[in-house]
Protein backbone atom coordinates (compact mmCIF):
# COMPACT_ATOMS: atom_id res chain seq x y z
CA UNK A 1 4.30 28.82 -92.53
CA UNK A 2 1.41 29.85 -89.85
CA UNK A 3 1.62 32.40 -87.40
CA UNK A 4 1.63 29.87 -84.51
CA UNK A 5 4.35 28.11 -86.37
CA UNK A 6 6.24 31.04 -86.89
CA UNK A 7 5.38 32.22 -83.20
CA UNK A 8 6.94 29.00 -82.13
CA UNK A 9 9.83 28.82 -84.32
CA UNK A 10 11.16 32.43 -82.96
CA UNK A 11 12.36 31.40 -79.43
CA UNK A 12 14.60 27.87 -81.34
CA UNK A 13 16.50 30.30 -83.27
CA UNK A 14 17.23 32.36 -80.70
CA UNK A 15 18.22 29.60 -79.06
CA UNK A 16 20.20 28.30 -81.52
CA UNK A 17 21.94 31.59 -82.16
CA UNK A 18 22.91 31.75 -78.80
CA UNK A 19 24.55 28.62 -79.03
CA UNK A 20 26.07 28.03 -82.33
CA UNK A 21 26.92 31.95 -83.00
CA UNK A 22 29.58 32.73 -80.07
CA UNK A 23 31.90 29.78 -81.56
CA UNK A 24 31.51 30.41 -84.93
CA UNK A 25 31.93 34.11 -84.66
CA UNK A 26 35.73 33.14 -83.07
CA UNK A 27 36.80 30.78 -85.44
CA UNK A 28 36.01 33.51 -87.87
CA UNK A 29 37.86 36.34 -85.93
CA UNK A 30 41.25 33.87 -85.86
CA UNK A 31 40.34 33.02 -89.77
CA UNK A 32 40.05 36.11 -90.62
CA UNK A 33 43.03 37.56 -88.05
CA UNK A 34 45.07 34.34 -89.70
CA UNK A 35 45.32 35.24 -92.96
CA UNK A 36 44.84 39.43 -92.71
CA UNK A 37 47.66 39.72 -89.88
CA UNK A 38 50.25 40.01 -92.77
CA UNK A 39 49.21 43.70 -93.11
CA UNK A 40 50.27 44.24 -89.52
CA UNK A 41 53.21 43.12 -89.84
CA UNK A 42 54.07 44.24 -93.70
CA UNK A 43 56.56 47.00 -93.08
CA UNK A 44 58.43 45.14 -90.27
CA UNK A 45 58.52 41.95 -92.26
CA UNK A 46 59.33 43.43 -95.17
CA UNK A 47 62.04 45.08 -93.17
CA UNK A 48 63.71 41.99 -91.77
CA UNK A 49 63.19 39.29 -94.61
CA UNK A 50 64.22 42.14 -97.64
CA UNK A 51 60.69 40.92 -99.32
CA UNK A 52 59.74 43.94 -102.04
CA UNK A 53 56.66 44.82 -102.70
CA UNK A 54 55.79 42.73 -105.58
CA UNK A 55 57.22 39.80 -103.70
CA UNK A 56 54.65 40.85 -100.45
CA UNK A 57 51.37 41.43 -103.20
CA UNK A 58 52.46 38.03 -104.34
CA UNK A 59 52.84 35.95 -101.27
CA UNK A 60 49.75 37.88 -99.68
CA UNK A 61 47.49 36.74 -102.56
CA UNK A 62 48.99 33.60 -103.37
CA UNK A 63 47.59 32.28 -100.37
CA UNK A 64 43.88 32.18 -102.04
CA UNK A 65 44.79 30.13 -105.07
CA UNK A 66 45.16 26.58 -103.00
CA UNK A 67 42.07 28.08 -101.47
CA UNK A 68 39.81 28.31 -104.42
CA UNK A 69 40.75 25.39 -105.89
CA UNK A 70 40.04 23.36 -102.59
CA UNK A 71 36.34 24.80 -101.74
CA UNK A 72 33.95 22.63 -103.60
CA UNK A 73 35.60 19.42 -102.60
CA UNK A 74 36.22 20.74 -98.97
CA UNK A 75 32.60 21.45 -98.82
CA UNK A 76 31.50 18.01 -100.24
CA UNK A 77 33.33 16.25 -98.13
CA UNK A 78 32.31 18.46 -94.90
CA UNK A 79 28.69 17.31 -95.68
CA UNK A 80 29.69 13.62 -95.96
CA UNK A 81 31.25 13.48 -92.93
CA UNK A 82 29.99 16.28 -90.59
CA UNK A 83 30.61 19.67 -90.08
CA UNK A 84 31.87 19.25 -85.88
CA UNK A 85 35.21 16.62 -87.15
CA UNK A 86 35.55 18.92 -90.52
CA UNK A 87 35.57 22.26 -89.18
CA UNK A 88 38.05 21.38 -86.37
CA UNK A 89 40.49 19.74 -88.80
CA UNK A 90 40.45 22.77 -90.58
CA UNK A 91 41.28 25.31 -88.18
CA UNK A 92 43.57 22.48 -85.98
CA UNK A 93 45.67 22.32 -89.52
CA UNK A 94 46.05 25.85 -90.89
CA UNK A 95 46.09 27.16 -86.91
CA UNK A 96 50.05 24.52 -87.70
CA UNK A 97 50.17 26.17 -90.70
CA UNK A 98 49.70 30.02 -89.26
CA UNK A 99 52.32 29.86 -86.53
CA UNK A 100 54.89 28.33 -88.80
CA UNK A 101 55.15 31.72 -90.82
CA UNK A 102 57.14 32.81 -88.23
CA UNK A 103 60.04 30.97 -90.26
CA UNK A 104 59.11 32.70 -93.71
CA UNK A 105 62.83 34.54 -93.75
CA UNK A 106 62.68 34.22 -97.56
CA UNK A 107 60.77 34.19 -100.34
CA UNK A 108 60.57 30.69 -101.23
CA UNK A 109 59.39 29.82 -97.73
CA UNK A 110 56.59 32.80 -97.65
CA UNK A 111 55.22 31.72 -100.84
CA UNK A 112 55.10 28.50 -99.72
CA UNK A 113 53.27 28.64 -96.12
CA UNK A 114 50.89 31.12 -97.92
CA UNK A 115 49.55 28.32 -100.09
CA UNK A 116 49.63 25.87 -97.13
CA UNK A 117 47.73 28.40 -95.24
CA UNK A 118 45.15 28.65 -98.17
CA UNK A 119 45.04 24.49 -98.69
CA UNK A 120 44.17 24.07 -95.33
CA UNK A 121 41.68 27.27 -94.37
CA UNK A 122 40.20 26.10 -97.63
CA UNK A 123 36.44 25.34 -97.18
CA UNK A 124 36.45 26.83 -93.53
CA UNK A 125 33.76 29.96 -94.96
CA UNK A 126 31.50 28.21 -97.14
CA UNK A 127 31.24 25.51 -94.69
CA UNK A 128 29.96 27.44 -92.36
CA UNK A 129 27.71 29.34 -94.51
CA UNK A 130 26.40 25.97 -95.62
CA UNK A 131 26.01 24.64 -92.49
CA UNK A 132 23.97 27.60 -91.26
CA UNK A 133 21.71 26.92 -93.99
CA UNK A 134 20.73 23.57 -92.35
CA UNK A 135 19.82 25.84 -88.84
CA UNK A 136 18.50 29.36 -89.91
CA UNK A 137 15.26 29.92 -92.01
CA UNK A 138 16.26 32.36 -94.74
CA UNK A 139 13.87 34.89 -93.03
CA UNK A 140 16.07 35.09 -90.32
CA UNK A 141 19.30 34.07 -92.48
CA UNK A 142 20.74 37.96 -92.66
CA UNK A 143 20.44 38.93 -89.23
CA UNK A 144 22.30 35.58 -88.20
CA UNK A 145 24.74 35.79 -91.12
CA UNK A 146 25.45 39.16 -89.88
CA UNK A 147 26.53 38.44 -85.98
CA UNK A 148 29.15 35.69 -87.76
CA UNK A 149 30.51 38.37 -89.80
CA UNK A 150 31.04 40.43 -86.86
CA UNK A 151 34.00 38.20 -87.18
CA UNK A 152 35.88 40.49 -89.99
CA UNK A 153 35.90 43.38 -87.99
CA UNK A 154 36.46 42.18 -84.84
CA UNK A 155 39.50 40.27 -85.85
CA UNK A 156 40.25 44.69 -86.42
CA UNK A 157 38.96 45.78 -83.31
CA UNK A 158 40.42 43.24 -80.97
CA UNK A 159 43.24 41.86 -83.30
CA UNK A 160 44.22 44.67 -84.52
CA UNK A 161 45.56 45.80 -80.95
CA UNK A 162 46.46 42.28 -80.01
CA UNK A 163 49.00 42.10 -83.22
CA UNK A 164 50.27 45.83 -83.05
CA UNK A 165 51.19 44.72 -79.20
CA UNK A 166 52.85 41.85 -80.66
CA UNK A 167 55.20 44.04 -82.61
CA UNK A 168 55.75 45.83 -80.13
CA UNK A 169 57.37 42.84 -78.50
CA UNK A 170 60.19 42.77 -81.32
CA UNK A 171 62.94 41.58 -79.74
CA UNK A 172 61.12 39.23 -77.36
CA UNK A 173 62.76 35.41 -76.83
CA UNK A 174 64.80 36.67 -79.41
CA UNK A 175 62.43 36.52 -82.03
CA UNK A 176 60.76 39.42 -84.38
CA UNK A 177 57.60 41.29 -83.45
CA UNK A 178 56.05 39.60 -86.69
CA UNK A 179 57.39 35.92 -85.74
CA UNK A 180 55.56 36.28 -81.98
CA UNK A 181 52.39 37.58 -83.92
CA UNK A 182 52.43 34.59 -86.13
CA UNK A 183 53.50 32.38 -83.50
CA UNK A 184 50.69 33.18 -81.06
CA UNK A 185 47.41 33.37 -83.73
CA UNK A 186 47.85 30.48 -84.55
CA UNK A 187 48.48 28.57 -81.80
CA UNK A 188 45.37 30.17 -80.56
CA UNK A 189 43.50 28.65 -83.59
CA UNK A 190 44.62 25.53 -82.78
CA UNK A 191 43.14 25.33 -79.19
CA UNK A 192 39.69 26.89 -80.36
CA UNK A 193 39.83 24.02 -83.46
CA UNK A 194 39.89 21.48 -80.56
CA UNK A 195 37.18 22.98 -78.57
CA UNK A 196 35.10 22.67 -81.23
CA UNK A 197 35.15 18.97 -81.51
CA UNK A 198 33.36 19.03 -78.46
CA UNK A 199 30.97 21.80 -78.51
CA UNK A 200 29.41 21.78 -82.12
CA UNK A 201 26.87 19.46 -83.49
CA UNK A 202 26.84 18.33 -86.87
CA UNK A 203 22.83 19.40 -87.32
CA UNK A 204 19.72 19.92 -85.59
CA UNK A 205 19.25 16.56 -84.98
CA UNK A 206 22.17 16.03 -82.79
CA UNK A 207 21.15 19.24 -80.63
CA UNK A 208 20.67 17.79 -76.96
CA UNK A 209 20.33 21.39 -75.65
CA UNK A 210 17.12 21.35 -77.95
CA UNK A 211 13.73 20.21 -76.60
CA UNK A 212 12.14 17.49 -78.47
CA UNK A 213 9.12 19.76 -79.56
CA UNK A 214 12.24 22.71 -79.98
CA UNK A 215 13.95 20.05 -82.58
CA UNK A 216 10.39 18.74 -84.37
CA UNK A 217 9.60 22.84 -84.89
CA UNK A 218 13.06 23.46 -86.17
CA UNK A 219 13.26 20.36 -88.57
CA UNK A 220 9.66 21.10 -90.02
CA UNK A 221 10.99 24.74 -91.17
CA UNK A 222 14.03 23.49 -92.59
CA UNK A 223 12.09 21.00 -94.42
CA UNK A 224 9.34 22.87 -95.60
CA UNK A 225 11.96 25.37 -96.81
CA UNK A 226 13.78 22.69 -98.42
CA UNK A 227 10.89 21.48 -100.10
CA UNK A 228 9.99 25.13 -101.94
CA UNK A 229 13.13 25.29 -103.28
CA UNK A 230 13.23 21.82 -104.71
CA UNK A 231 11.38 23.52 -108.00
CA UNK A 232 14.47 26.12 -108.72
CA UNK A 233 17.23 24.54 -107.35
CA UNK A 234 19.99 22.45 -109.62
CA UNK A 235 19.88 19.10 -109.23
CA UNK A 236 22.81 17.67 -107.68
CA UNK A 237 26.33 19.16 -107.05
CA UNK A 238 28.20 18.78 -110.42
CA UNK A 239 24.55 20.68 -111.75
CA UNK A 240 25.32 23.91 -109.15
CA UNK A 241 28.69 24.15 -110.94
CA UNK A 242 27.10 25.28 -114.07
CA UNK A 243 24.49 26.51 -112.63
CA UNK A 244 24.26 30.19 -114.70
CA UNK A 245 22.54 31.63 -111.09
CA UNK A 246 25.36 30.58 -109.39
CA UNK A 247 28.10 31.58 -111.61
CA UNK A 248 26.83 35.16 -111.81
CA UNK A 249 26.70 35.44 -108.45
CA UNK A 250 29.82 33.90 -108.46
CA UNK A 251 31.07 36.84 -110.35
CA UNK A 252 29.65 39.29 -107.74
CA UNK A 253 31.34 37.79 -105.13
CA UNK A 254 34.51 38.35 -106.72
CA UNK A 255 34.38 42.50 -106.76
CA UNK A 256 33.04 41.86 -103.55
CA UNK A 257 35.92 40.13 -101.76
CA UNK A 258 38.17 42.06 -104.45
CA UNK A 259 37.08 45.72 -102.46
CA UNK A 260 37.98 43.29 -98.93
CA UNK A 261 40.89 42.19 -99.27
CA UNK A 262 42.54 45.35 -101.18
CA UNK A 263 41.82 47.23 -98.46
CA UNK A 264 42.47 44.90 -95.70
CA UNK A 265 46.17 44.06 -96.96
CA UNK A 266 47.02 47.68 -96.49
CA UNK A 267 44.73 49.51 -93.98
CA UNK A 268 47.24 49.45 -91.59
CA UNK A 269 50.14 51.18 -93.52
CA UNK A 270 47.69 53.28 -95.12
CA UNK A 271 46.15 54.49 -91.47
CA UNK A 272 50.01 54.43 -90.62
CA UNK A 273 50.69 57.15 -93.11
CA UNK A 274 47.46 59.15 -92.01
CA UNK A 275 48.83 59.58 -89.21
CA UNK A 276 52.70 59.60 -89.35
CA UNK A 277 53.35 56.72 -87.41
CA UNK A 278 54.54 53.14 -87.49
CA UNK A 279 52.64 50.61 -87.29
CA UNK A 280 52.35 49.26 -83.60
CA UNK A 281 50.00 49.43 -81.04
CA UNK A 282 48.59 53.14 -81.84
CA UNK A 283 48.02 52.42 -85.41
CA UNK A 284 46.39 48.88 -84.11
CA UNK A 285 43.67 50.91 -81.82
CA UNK A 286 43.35 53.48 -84.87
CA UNK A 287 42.53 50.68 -87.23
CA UNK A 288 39.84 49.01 -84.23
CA UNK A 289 38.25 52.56 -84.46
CA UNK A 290 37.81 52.28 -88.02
CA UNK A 291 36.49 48.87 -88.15
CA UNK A 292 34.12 49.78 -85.12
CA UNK A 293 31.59 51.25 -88.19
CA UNK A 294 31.50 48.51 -89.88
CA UNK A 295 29.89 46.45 -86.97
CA UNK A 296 27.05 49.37 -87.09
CA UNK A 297 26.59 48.60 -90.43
CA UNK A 298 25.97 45.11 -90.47
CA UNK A 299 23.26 45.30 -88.00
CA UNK A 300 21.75 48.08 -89.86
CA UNK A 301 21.94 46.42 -92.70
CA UNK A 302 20.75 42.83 -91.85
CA UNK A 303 17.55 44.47 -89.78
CA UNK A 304 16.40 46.45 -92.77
CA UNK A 305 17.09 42.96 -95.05
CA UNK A 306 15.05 40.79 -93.08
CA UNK A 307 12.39 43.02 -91.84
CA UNK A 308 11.42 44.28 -95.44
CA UNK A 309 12.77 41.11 -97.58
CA UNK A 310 14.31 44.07 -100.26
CA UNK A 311 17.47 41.76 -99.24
CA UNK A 312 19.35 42.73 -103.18
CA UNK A 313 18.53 46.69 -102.80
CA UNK A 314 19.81 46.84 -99.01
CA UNK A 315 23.33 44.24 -100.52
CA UNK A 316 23.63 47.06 -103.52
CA UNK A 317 23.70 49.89 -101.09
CA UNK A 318 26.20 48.47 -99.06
CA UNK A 319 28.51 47.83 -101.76
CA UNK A 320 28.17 50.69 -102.95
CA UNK A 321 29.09 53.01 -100.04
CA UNK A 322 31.81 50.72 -100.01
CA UNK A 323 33.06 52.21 -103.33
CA UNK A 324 32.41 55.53 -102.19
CA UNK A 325 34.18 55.12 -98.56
CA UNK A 326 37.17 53.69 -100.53
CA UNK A 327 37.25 56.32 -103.08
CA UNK A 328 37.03 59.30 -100.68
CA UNK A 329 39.84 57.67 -99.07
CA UNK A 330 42.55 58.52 -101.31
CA UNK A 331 40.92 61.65 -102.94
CA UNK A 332 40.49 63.25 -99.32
CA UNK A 333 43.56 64.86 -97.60
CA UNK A 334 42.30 66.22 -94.15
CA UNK A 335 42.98 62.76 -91.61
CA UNK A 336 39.91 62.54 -89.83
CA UNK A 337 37.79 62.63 -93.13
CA UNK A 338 39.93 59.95 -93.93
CA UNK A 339 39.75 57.78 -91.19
CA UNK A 340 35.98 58.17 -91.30
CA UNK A 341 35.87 57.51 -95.06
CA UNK A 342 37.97 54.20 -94.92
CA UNK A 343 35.44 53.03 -92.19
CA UNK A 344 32.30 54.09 -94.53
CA UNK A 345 33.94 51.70 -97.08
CA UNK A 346 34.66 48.88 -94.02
CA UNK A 347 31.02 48.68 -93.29
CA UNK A 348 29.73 48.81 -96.61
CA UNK A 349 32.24 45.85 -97.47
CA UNK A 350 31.71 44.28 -94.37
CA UNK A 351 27.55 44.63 -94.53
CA UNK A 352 27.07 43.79 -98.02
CA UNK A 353 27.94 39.89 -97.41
CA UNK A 354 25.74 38.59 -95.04
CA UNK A 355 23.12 39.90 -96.86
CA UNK A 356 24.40 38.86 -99.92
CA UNK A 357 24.56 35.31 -98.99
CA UNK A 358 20.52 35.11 -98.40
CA UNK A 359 19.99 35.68 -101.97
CA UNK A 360 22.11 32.18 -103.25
CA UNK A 361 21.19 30.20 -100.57
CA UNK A 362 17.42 31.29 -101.17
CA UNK A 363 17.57 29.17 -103.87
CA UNK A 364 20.23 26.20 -103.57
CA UNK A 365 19.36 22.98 -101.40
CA UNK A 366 21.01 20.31 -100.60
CA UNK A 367 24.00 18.68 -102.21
CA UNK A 368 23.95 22.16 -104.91
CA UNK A 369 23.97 24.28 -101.91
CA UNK A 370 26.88 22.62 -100.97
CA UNK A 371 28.68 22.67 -104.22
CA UNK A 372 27.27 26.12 -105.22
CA UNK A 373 27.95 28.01 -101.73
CA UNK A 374 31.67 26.66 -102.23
CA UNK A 375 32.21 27.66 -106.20
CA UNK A 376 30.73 31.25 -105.51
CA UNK A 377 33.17 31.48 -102.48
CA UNK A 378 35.98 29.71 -104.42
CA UNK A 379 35.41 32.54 -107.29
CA UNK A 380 35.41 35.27 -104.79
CA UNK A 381 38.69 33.93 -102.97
CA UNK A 382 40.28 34.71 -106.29
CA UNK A 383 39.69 38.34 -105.54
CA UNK A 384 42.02 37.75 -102.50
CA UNK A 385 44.83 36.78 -104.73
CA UNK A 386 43.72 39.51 -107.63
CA UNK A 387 43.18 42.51 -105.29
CA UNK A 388 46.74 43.02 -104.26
CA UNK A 389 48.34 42.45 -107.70
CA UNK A 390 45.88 44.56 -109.43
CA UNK A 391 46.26 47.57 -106.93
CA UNK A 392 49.92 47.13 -106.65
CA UNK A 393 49.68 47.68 -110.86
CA UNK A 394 47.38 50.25 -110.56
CA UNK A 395 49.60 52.51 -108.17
CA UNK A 396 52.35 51.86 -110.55
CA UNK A 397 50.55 53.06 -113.92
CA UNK A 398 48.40 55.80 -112.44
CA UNK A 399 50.71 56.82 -109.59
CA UNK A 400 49.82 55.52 -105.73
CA UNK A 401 45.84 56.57 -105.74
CA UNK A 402 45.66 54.64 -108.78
CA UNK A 403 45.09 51.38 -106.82
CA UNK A 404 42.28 52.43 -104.56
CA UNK A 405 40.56 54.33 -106.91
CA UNK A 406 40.45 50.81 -109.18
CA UNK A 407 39.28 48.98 -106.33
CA UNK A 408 36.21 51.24 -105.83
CA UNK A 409 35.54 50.83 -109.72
CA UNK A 410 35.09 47.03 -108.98
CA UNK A 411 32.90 47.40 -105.94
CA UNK A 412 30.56 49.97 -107.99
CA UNK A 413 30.62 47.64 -110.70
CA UNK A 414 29.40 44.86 -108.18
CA UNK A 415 26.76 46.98 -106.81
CA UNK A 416 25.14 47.25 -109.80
CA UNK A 417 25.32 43.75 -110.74
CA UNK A 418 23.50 42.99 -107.53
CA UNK A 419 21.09 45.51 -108.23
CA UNK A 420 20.20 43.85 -111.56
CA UNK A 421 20.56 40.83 -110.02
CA UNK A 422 16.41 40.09 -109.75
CA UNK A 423 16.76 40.25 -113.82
CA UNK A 424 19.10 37.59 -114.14
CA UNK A 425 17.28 34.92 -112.09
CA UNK A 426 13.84 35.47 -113.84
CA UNK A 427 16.23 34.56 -116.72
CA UNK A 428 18.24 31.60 -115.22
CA UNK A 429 14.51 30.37 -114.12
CA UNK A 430 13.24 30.40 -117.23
CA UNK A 431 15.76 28.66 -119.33
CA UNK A 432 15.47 25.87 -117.20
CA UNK A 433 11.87 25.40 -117.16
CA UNK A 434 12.40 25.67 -121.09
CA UNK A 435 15.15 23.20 -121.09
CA UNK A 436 13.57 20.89 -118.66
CA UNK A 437 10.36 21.02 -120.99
CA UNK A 438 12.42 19.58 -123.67
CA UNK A 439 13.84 17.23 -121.93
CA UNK A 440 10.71 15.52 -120.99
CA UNK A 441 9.53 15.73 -124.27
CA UNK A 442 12.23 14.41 -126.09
């Protein structure tokens, strides 16, 4: 691309970031406060329904099996028929789904709204990573990756409040704190799922608040992007499944969301403890503190990717301070070292994805970036579902730090594998060129 070019295409995406970013980033903060509010509300709903805590690691993870399963085609069938009508029936359906929890009074019934909740979130994040692939050159793809994952923690910052308030309510209309929390999420999800059938366009072709000559500049990067990656892409969707590129990143997702989610099930009751209180509305703003870091850390880390392109060091770092937060977390005693070491490990968690999504998606086009963004997110939802099991084993055979401390083995072993990560693909590359050779030969 020429300087002029790349003079011109500057202002479009900040343009389009402008416009497509704001909306995104709230579906994400209801996706993410949607299916992460459970920790709020563990010890009270535990409380109420008699759910132990096998029963609670179970229903909280069970949730991303219907998920996983459900990503490729969800993603398939997003770019068929456009991301504005897919999108919104996804959060319109699990935004039903979300405020019918408030009935889960028994196992049975919280195992089963989990999975609904996972069926029908399913293929809400990769299709929006996907579809930002069609908008954002991957020279600008962290930075804008990063402002939608400012959706994680400020589902904390803002949520986290907004549901400890909630259960503070207990009693309210006669229902539970935890039934009002469920019951207003997600009929907030609903109303944002039908905004969006009005406000988002499918592509950059259906962007009216584009200039003609905004739209032609756009296009011609996408394309030209496109085109360089036609040479190391897979060829066709059912290809990016087997993909070996895509399955070991696949595989790095997984400690990835792994370190998430087995914090994010129990940060509350674990600041709760630091501190001696219960969880409400003080433990809420305590947990919003925590998160705050994290937001610091994506736009740290999303500047340094993009501005110097050493995208895999910058995603290894991340991850692993992310060990380190979450290991100092349990081996530290004093509160405020702590506090400050569980929100080192939130924004290395948090900072590690967006730029770990430019190095897939710097590769995969078309149809295989559909397939392949889905399968590595599929893989990694599977963490969701492992996390909680595995730490809830952990504290049981090595005693309560047990758990954490296996959790930050998983994100150092991740780290590394993204660090490595440049080794691999100079492999991958070159057994297909070999085994493309001998196709055309034979």
């Amino acid at each position: 691309m020429t300087t002029t070019s790349t003079a011109n295409l500057a202002p479009v995406i900040r343009k389009v970031t402008a416009r497509l970013i704001p909306i995104l980033l709230l579906m994400y903060i209801l996706a993410f406060l949607d299916r992460s509010n459970l920790g709020f509300a563990k010890a009270a709903f535990q409380a109420d329904t008699g759910l132990s805590n096998a029963a609670y690691a179970l229903g909280a993870g069970i949730f991303f099996l219907g998920y996983a399963v459900l990503e490729v085609p969800s993603n398939l069938l997003m770019r068929r028929v456009g991301a504005k009508a897919w999108l919104a029936r996804i959060m319109i359906s699990w935004g039903i789904v979300s405020a019918l929890m408030m009935f889960a009074t028994n196992e049975p019934t919280f195992y089963l709204l989990r999975v609904l909740l996972g069926i029908t979130e399913a293929g809400f994040f990769p299709g929006v990573i996907y579809y930002l692939t069609q908008w954002i050159p991957v020279e600008h793809r962290a930075r804008v990756n990063g402002l939608f994952y400012f959706g994680a923690p400020l589902a904390f910052i803002f949520g986290g409040p907004l549901s400890g308030l909630l259960l503070d309510l207990d009693g309210l209309g006669g229902l539970h704190g935890w039934q009002l929390m469920f019951l207003i999420t997600g009929l907030l999800t609903v109303v944002v799922g039908i905004v969006v059938i009005s406000y988002l366009p499918n592509g950059p072709k259906d962007a009216r608040w584009l200039s003609e000559a905004e739209r032609a500049t756009l296009l011609a990067a996408m394309d030209s992007e496109d085109d360089a990656k036609q040479d190391h892409s897979p060829r066709g969707a059912l290809r990016a499944l087997a993909n070996p590129g895509v399955l070991y990143f696949s595989a790095i997702y997984l400690t990835i969301q792994m370190a998430v989610y087995g914090v994010t099930f129990y940060l509350p009751t674990q600041v709760a403890g630091v501190v001696g209180q219960e969880v409400g509305l003080q433990v809420g703003l305590l947990t919003g503190a925590v998160w705050t870091l994290a937001i610091v850390g994506v736009v740290v880390a999303t500047r340094i990717a993009d501005r110097t392109g050493h995208r895999r060091v910058v995603a290894a770092v991340a991850l692993g301070l992310a060990a380190l937060g979450i290991l100092l977390s349990v081996v530290l005693a004093q509160p405020v070292l702590v506090l400050l070491s569980l929100a080192v490990g939130a924004a290395g968690f948090i900072a590690v994805q967006p730029v770990f999504w430019t190095l897939p998606t710097s590769f995969l086009v078309g149809a295989a970036a559909a397939s392949g963004i889905a399968l590595i997110n599929s893989v990694g939802s599977l963490g969701g579902f492992l996390a909680p099991i595995v730490k809830n084993w952990a504290d049981g055979a090595w005693g309560p730090k047990g758990g954490s401390i296996t959790l930050a083995i998983i994100a150092a072993v991740g780290a590394v594998l993204i660090a490595v990560s440049h080794v691999v693909s100079a492999g991958v590359r070159t057994i297909a060129e070999r085994r493309e050779n001998v196709e055309e030969h034979s």
